[in-house]
Protein backbone atom coordinates (compact mmCIF):
# COMPACT_ATOMS: atom_id res chain seq x y z
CA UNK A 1 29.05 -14.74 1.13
CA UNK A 2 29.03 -16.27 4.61
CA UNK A 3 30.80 -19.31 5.84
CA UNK A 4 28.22 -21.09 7.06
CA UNK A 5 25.39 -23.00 4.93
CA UNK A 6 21.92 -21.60 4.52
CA UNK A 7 19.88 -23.48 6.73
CA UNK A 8 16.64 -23.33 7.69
CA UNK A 9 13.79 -20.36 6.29
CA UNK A 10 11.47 -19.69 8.68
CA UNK A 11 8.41 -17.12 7.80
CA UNK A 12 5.72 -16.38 9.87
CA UNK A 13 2.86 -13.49 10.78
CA UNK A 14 0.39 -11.81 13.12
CA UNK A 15 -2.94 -10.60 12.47
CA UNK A 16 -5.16 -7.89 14.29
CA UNK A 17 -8.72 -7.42 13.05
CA UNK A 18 -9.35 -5.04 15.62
CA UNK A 19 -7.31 -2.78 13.78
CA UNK A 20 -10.25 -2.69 10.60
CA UNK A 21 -12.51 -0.82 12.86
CA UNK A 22 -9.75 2.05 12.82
CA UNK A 23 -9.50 2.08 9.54
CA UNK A 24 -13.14 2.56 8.89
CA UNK A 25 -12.68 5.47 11.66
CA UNK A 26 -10.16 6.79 9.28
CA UNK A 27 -12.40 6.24 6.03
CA UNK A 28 -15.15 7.91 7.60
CA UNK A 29 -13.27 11.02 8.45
CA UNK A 30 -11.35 11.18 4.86
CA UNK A 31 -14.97 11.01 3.36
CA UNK A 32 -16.41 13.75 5.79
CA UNK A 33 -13.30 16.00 4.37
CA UNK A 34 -14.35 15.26 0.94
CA UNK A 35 -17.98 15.94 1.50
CA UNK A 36 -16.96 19.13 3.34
CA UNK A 37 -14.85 20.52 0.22
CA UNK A 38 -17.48 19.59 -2.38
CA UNK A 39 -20.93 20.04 -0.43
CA UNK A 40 -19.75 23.95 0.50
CA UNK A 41 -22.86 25.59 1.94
CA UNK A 42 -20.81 27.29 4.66
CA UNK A 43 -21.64 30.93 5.29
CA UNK A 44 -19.19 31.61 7.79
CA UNK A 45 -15.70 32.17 5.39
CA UNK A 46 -13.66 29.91 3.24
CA UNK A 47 -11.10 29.74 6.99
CA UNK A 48 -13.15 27.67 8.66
CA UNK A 49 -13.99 25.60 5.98
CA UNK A 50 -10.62 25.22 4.81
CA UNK A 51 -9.36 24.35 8.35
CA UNK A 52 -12.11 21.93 8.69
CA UNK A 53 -11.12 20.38 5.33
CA UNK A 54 -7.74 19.87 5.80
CA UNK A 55 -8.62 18.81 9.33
CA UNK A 56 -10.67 15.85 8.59
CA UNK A 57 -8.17 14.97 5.64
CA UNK A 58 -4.98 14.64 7.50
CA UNK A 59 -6.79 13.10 10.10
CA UNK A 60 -8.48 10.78 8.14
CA UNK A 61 -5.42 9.77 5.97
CA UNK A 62 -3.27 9.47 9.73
CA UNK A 63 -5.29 7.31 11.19
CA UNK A 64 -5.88 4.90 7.86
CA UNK A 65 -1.94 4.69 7.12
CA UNK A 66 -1.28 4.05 11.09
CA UNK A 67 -3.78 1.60 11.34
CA UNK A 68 -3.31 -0.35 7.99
CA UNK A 69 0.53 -0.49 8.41
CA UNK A 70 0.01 -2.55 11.66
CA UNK A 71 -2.84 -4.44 10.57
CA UNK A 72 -0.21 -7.31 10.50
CA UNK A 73 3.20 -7.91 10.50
CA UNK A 74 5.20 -10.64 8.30
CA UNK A 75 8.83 -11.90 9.63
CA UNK A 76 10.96 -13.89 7.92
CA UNK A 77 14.47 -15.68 9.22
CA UNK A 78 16.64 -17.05 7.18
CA UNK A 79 20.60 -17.06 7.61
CA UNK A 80 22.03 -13.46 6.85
CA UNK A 81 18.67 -11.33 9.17
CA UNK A 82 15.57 -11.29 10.64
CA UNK A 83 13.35 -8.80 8.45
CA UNK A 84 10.06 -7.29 9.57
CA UNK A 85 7.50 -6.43 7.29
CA UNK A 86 4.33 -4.07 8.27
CA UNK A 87 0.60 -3.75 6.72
CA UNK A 88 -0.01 -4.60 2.65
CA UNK A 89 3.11 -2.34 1.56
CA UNK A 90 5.55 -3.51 3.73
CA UNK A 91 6.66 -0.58 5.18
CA UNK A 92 7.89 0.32 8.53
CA UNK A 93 10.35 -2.15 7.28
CA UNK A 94 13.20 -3.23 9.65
CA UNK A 95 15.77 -5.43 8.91
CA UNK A 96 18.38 -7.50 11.52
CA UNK A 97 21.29 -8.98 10.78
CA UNK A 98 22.06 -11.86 12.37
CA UNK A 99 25.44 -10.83 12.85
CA UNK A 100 24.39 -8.50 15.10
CA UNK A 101 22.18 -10.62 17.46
CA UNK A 102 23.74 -11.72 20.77
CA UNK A 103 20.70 -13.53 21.80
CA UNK A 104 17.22 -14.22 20.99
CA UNK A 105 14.17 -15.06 23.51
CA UNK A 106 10.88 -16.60 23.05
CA UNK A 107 8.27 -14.15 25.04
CA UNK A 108 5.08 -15.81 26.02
CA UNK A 109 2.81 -12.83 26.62
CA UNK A 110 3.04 -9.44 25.21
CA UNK A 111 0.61 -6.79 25.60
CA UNK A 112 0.05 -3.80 23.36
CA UNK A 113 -0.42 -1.88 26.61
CA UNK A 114 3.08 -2.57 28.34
CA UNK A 115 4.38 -0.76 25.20
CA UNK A 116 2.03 1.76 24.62
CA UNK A 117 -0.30 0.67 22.07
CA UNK A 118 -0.23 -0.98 18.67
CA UNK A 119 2.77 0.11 15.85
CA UNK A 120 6.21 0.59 16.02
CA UNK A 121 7.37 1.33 19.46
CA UNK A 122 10.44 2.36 21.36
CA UNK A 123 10.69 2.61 25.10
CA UNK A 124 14.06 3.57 26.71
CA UNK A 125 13.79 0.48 29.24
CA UNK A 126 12.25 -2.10 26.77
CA UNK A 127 13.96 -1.31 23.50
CA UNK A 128 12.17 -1.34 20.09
CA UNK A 129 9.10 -3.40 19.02
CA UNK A 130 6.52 -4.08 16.57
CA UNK A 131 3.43 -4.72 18.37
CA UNK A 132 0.41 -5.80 15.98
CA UNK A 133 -1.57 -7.46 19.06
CA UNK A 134 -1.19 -9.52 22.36
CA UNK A 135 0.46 -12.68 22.36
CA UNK A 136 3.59 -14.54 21.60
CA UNK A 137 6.97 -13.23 20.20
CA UNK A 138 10.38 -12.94 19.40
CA UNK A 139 12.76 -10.71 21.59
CA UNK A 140 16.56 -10.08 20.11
CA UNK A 141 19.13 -9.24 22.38
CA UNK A 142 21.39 -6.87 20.14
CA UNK A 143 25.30 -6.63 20.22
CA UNK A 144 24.97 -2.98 21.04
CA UNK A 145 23.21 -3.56 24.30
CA UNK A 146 19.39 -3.12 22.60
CA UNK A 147 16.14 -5.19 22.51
CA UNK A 148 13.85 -5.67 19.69
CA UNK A 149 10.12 -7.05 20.02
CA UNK A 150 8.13 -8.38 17.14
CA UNK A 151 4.73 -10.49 18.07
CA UNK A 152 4.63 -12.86 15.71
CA UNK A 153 2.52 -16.66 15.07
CA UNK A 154 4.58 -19.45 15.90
CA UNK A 155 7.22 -17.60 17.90
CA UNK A 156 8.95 -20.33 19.30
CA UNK A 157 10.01 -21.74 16.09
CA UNK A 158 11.40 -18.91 15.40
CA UNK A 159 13.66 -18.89 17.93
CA UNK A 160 15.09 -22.35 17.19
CA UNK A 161 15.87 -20.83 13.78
CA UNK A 162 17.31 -17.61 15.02
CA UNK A 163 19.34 -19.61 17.58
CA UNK A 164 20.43 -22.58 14.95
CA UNK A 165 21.99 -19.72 12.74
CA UNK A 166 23.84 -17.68 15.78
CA UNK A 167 25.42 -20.85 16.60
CA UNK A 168 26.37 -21.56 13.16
CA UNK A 169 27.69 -18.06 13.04
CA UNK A 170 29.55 -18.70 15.74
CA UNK A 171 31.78 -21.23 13.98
């Protein structure tokens, strides 16, 4: 229990529906797998049809998890942490106490490629960051010295939040 009231629940999210075009990448290769082990007219061995199985499989099952798990990205403040919630499942999952946040910063523009892409990222210069498309977002300054990124709807309400409970922390 905390000495400080509750206060304000903020929630919000970030969509990218560029990210179901992957995913029907990834569907298409998981089915080519699956037509490849049950359609077997290959001559040429069981290796190369085995390879090309498993191949289109893992491939196929790669890109559909790493695409659906960033497809969007729920946050949620409230007084005890900042969680992160990716894709239907939930999961990368990361969770931030608030006890542990030095500072947080409204960023107006983020870009997928100043971290490298979509997903969870980590860059020794930038920190860690969920990056589910360009936009608005939430940057914590950790005690430790590190930065997390989230992009995330509404992003400057979030900071009020996030900065309303460090100063009640504070107390």
């Amino acid at each position: 229990m905390t000495g400080h009231p509750p206060g304000p629940l903020w929630t919000g999210r970030a969509t990218n529906r560029a990210q179901w075009l992957l995913a029907v990448a990834g569907a298409a290769c998981l089915a080519l797998g699956i037509l490849l082990a049950v359609d077997n007219t290959w001559t040429n061995g069981i290796v190369p049809l085995l390879m090309s199985v498993v191949g289109c499989l893992a491939a196929g099952l790669l890109i559909l998890y790493g695409t659906l798990a960033f497809v969007h990205v729920a946050v949620t403040v409230d007084s005890e942490a900042l969680v992160v919630r990716c894709g239907h499942i939930g999961l990368p999952r990361r969770t931030i106490r608030l006890a542990e946040v030095a500072s947080a910063e409204f960023v107006p523009r983020i870009t997928p490629t100043h971290w490298g892409g979509w997903g969870y990222r980590w860059r020794p210069e930038k920190g860690t960051a969920v990056i589910v498309r360009r936009g608005e977002g939430v940057q914590l300054r950790l005690d430790d010295g590190g930065l997390f990124t989230v992009t995330v709807d509404d992003a400057e309400n979030a900071v009020r939040v996030i900065r309303a409970h460090l100063r009640a922390l504070a107390r």
